[in-house]
Protein backbone atom coordinates (compact mmCIF):
# COMPACT_ATOMS: atom_id res chain seq x y z
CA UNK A 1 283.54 124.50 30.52
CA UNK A 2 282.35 127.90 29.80
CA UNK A 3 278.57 128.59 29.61
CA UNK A 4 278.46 130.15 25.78
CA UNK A 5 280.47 126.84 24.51
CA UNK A 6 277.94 124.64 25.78
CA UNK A 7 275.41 126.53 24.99
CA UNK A 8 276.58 126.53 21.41
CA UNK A 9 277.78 122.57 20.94
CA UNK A 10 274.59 121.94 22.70
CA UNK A 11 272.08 123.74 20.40
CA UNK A 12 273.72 122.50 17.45
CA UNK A 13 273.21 119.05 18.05
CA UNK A 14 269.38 119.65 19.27
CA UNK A 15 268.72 122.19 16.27
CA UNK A 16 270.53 119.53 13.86
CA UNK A 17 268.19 116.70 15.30
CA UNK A 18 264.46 118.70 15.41
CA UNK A 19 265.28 119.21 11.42
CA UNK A 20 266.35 116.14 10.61
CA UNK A 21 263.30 115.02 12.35
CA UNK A 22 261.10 117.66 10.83
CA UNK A 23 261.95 116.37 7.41
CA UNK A 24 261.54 112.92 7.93
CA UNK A 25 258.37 112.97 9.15
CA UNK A 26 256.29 110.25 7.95
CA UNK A 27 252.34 111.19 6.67
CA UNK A 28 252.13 108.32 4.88
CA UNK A 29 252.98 106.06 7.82
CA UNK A 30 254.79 102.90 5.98
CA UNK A 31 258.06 103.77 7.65
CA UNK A 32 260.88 103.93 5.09
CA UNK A 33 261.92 107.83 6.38
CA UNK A 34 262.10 106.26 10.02
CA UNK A 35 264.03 103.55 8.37
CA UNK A 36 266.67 105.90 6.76
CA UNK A 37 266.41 108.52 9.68
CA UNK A 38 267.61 105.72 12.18
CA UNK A 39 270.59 104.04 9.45
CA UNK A 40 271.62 108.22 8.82
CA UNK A 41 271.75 109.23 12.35
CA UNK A 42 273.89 106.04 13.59
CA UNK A 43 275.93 106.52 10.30
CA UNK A 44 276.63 110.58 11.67
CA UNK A 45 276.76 109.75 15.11
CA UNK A 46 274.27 112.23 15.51
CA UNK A 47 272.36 114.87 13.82
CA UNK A 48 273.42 114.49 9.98
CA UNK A 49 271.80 117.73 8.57
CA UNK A 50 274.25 119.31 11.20
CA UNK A 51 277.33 116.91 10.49
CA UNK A 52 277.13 118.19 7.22
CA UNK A 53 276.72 121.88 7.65
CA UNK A 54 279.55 121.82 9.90
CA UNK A 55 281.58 120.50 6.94
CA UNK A 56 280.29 122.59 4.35
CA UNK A 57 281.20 125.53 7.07
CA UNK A 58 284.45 124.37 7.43
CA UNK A 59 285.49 124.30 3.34
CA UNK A 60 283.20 126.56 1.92
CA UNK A 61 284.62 130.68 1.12
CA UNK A 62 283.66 133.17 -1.09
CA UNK A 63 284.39 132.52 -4.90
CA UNK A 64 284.84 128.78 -4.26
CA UNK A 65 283.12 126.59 -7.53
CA UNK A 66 280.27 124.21 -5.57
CA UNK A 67 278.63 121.76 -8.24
CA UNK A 68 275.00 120.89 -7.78
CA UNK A 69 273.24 118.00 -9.24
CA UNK A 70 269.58 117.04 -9.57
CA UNK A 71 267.20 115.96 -11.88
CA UNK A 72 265.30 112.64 -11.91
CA UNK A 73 263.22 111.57 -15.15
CA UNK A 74 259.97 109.97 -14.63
CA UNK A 75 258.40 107.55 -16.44
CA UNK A 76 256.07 106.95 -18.24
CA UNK A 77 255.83 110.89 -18.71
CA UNK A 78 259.54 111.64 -18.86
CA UNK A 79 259.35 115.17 -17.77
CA UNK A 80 261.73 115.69 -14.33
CA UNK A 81 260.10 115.77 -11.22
CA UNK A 82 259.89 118.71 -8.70
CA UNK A 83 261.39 116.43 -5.96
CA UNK A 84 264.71 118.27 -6.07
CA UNK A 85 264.85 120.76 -7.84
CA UNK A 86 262.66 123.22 -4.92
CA UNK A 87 265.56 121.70 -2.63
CA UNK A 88 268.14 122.83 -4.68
CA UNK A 89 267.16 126.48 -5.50
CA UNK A 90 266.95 127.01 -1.77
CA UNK A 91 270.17 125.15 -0.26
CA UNK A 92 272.35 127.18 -3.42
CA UNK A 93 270.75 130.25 -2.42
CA UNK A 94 271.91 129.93 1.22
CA UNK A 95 275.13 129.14 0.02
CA UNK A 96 275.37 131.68 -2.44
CA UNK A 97 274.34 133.88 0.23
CA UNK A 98 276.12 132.87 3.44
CA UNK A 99 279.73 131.93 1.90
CA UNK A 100 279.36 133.42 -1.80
CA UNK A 101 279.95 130.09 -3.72
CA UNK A 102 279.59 130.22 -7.29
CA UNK A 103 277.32 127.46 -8.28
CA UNK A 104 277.61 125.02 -11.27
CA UNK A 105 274.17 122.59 -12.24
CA UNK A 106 274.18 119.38 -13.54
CA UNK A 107 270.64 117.87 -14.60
CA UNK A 108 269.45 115.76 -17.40
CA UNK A 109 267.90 117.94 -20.11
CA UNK A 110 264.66 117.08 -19.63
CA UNK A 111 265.23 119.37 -16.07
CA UNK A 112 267.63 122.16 -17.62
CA UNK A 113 264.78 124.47 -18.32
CA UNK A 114 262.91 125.02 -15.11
CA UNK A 115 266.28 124.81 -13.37
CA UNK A 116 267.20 127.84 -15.48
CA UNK A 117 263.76 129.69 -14.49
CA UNK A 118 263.82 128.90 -10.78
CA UNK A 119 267.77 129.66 -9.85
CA UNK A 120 267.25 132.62 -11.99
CA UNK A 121 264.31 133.85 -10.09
CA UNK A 122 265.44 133.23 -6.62
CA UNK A 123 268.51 134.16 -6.30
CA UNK A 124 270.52 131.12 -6.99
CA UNK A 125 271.55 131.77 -10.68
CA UNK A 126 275.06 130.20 -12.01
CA UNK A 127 275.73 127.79 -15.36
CA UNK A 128 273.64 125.20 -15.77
CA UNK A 129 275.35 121.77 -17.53
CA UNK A 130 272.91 119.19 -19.54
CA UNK A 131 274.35 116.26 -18.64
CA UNK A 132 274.70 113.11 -21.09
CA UNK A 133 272.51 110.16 -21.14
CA UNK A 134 274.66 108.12 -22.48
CA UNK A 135 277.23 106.43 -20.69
CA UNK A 136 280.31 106.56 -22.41
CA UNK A 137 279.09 110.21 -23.55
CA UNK A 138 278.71 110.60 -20.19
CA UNK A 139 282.21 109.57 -19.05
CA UNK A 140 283.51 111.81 -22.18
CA UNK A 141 281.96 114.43 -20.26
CA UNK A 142 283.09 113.80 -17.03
CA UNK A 143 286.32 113.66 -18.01
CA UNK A 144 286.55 117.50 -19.94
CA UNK A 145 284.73 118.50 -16.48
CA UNK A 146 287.55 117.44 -14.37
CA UNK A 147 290.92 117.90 -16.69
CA UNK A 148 289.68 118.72 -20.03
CA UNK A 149 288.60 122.25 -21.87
CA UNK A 150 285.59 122.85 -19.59
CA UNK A 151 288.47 122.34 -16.39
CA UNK A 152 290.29 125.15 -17.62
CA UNK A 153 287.68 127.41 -19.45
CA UNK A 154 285.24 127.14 -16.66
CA UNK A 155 286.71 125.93 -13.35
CA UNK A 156 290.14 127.68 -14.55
CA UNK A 157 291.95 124.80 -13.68
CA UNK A 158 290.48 124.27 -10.43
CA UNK A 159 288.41 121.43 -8.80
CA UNK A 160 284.64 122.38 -7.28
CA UNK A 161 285.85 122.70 -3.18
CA UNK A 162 282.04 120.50 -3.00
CA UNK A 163 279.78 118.50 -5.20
CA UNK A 164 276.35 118.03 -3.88
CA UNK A 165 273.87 115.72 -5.21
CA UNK A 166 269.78 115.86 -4.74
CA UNK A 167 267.17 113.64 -5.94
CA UNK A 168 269.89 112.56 -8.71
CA UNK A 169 269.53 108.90 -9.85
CA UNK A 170 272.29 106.48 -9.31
CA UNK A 171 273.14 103.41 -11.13
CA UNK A 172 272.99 100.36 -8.94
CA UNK A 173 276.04 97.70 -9.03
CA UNK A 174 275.17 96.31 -12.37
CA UNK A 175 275.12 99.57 -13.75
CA UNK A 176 271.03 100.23 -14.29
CA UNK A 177 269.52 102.87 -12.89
CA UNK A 178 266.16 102.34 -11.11
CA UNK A 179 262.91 104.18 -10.76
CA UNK A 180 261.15 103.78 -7.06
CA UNK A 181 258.87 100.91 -8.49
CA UNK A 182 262.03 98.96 -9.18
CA UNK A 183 261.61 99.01 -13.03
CA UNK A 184 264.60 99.90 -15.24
CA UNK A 185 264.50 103.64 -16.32
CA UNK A 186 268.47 103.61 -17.26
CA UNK A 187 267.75 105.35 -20.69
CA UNK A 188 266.13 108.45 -19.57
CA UNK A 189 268.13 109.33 -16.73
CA UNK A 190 271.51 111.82 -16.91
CA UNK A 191 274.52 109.54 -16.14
CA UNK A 192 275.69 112.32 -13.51
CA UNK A 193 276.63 109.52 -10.45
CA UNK A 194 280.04 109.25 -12.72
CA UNK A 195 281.07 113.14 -12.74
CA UNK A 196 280.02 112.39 -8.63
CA UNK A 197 282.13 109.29 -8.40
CA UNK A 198 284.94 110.91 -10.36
CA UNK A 199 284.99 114.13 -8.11
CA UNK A 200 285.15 111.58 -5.19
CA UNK A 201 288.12 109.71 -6.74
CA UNK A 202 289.99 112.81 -7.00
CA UNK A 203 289.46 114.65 -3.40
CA UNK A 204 286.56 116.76 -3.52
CA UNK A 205 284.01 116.46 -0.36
CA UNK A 206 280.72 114.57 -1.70
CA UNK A 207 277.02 115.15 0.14
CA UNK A 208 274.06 113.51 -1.37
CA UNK A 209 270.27 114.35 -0.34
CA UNK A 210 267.92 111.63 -0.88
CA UNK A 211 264.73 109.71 0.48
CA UNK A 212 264.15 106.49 -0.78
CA UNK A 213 268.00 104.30 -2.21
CA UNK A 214 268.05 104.53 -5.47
CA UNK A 215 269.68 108.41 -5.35
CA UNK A 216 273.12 109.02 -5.68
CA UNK A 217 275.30 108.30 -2.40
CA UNK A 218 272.76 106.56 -0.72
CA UNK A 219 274.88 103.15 -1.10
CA UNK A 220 276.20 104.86 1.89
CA UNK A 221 273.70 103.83 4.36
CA UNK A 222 273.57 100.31 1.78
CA UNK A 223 273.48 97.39 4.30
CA UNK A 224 270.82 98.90 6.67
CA UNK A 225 268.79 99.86 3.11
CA UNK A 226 269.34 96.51 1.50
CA UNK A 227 268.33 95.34 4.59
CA UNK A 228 264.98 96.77 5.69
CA UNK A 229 264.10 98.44 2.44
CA UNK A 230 262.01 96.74 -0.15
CA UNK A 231 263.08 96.67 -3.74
CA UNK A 232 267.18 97.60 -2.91
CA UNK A 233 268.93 94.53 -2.46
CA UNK A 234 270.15 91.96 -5.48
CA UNK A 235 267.37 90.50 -6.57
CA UNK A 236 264.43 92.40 -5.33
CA UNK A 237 264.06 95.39 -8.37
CA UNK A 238 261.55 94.40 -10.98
CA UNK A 239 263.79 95.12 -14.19
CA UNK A 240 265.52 91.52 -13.88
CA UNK A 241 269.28 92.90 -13.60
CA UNK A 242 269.33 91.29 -10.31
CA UNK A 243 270.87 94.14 -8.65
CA UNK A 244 268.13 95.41 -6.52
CA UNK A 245 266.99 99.50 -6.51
CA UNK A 246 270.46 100.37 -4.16
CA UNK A 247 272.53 103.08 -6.14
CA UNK A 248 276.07 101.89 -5.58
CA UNK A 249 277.74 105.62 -4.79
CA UNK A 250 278.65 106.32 -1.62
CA UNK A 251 278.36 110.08 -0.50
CA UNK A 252 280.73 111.13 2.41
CA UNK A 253 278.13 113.16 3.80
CA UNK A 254 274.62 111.79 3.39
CA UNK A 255 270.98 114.04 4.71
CA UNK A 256 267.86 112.23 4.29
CA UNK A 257 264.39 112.63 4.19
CA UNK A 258 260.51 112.18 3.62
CA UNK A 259 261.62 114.13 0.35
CA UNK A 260 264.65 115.36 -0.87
CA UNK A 261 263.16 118.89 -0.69
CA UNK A 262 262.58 118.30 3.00
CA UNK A 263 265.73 117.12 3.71
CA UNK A 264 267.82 119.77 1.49
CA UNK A 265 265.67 122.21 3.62
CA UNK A 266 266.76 120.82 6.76
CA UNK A 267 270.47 120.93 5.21
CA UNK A 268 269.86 124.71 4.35
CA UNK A 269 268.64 125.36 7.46
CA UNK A 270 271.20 123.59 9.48
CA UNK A 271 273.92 126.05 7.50
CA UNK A 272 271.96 129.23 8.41
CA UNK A 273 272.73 128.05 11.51
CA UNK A 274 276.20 126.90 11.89
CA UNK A 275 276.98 130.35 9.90
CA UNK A 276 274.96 132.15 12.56
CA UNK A 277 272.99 133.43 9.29
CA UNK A 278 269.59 131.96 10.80
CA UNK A 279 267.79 135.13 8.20
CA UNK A 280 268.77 133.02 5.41
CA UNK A 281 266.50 130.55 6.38
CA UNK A 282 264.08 129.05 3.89
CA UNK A 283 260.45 131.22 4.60
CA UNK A 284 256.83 129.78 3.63
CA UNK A 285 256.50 132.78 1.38
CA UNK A 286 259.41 132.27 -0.85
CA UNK A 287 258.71 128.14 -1.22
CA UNK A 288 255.32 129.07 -1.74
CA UNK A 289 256.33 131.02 -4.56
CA UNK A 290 258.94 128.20 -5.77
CA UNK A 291 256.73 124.99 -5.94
CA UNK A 292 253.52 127.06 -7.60
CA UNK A 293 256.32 128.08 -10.36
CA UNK A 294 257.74 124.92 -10.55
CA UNK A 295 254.59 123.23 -12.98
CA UNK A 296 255.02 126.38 -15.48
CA UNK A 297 258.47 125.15 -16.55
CA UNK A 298 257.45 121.59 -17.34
CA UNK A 299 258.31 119.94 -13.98
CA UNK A 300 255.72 117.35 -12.76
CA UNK A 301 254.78 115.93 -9.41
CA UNK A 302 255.19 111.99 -8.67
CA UNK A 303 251.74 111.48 -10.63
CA UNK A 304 252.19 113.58 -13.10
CA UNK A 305 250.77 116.59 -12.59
CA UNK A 306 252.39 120.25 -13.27
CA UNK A 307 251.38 121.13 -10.08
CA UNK A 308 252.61 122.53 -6.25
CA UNK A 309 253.20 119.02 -5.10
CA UNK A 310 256.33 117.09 -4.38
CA UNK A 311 256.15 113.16 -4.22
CA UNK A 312 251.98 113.27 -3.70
CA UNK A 313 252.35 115.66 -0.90
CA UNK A 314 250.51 119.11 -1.70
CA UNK A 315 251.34 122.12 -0.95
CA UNK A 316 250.32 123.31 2.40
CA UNK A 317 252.41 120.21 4.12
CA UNK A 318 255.24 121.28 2.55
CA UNK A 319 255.01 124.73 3.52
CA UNK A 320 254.07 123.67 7.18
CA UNK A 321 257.91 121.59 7.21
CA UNK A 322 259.21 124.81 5.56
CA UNK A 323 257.32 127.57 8.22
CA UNK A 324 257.99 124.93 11.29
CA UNK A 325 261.45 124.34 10.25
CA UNK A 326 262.14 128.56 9.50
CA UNK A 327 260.30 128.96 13.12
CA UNK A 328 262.68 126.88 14.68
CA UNK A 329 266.02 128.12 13.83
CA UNK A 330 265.07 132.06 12.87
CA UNK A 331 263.62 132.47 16.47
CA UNK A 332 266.67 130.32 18.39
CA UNK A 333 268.46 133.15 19.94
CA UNK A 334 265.31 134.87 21.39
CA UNK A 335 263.72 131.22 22.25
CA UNK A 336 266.59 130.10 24.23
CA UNK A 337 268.10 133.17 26.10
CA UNK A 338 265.50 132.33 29.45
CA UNK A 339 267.37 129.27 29.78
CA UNK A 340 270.95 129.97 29.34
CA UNK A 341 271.69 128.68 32.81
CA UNK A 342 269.67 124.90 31.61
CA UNK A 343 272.68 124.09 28.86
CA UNK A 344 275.70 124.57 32.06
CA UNK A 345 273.48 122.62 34.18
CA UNK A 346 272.42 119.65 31.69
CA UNK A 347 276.21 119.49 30.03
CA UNK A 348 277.52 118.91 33.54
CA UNK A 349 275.49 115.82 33.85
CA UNK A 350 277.58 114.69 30.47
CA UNK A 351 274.84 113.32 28.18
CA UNK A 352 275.64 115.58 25.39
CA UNK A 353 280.07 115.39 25.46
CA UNK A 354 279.88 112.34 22.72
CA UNK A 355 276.99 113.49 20.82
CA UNK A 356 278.34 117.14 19.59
């Protein structure tokens, strides 16, 4: 097998597996990103940040419609958290960038305005949808997106060639959607897993980004979570539906994390890669910028706070995941040209054929 081809099939599995690593690390220590790293990676057969850039390579060309959802309310201060949004500037503005999608949003009101301000700002811009909290609104809505006027005034008849969720609540199998605490937050949250599950239903490639179960497409990885998870299987949320935190969509591509920002990081990053683009990876500089804008268009961190934090972690740790994650795959090609010869010798010894 020629040198260059292992080489390449090589990298991409070890480049997909230091970010999915990278974004699941755990500075809390209670072990729920270890959890869903493990259930992801057996579910990919490998690196699933990669698994899914490969696929998104694979589909994605220039002028192709790729809706984006996000937006999760929290309560008791029902303003949408930054947990998601940050993750979704920056994987649309790789995409926008390395393929020339057009992007469509999809987020509850309560996140359409600093979703506006921050994919206008950094290069991500496209039409941003308030989704219905209502459910049969909600299905109403679904409905004109995939065959009704918005189909053919918007999409022009067309179906999105991806829908990808982040940090998007999901309805468990009763129907309720959950916050992380297990309590019932169905009310405030944009009914968006049905536009997901109808997309699904009719052919278009699904990837969800989340970190905890209760996310759209996470019912995915929903034995392993229901499993070893507290608060996901029947019985175990706090709300009394008895149908446990576990969102019931499953995503056909699924990227986890310690947050969804890390993870849709490591799911930019992994396409910068696979599109041999590695200079549109996310830099410290521009998610600097992001998650200190993020609090002046109402967004809120996990406690409540308008500030540079994303699910209690402050800034500079996210900006170290960002800057190690950025070193790792913008310096590749210089790091590993001493050691060309190593990927010949270690593919011969055949570790790596069912793992790329």
């Amino acid at each position: 097998m020629a040198i260059e081809l292992n080489k390449n099939r090589i990298a991409q599995c070890n480049v997909g597996n230091n970010l999915d690593v990278i974004a699941s690390l755990d500075p809390k220590g209670y072990g729920v990103y270890k959890i869903l790293y493990d259930l992801a990676t057996a579910k990919a057969g490998g690196s699933y940040s990669m698994a899914a850039a490969k696929k998104i390579n694979d589909i994605l060309s220039k002028g192709e419609k790729v809706f984006f959802i996000t937006g999760f309310v929290l309560t008791p201060f029902l303003k949408a958290e930054t947990d998601g949004i940050a993750g979704t500037v920056m994987l649309a503005r790789v995409l926008k960038k390395a393929y020339g999608i057009v992007p469509i949003y999809f987020c509850p009101k309560d996140a359409e305005r600093g979703l506006k301000a921050l994919t206008d700002k950094f290069e991500a811009a496209g039409q941003i949808i308030v989704f219905e909290k209502d459910v049969n609104l909600a299905n109403s809505q679904a409905e004109d997106i995939i065959q009704g006027e918005f189909f053919n005034k918007h999409l022009e008849g067309k179906l999105p060639k991806a829908c990808i969720s982040i940090e998007a609540p999901g309805a468990n199998v009763a129907g309720v959607y959950h916050n992380a605490a297990g309590l019932d937050v169905t009310c405030h949250e944009g009914k968006m897993d049905i536009l997901f599950k109808k997309l699904q239903e009719m052919g278009v490639t699904t990837f969800a980004i989340g970190d905890l179960g209760n996310e759209i497409g996470m019912g995915a990885l929903g034995e392993g979570i229901c499993r070893y998870i507290p608060r996901t299987a029947k019985g175990e949320c706090n709300c009394g539906c008895g149908g446990g935190i576990l969102a019931a969509t499953c995503a056909d591509y699924l990227v986890t994390g310690t947050t969804s920002d890390w993870a849709a990081y490591a799911l930019a990053n992994a396409v910068a890669f696979i599109s041999d683009k590695m200079e549109l990876s996310p830099d410290r500089e521009t998610v600097k910028l992001l998650l200190e804008s993020e609090g002046q268009y109402g967004l809120i961190d996990m406690l409540g706070e308008p500030i540079a934090a994303v699910d209690g972690y402050d800034l500079e740790i996210n900006l170290m995941v960002v800057s190690l994650m950025n070193k790792l795959v913008k310096d590749f090609k210089e790091q590993s040209k001493p050691y060309i010869k190593w990927y010949e010798e270690v593919a011969l010894k055949g570790y790596f054929e069912e793992k790329v």
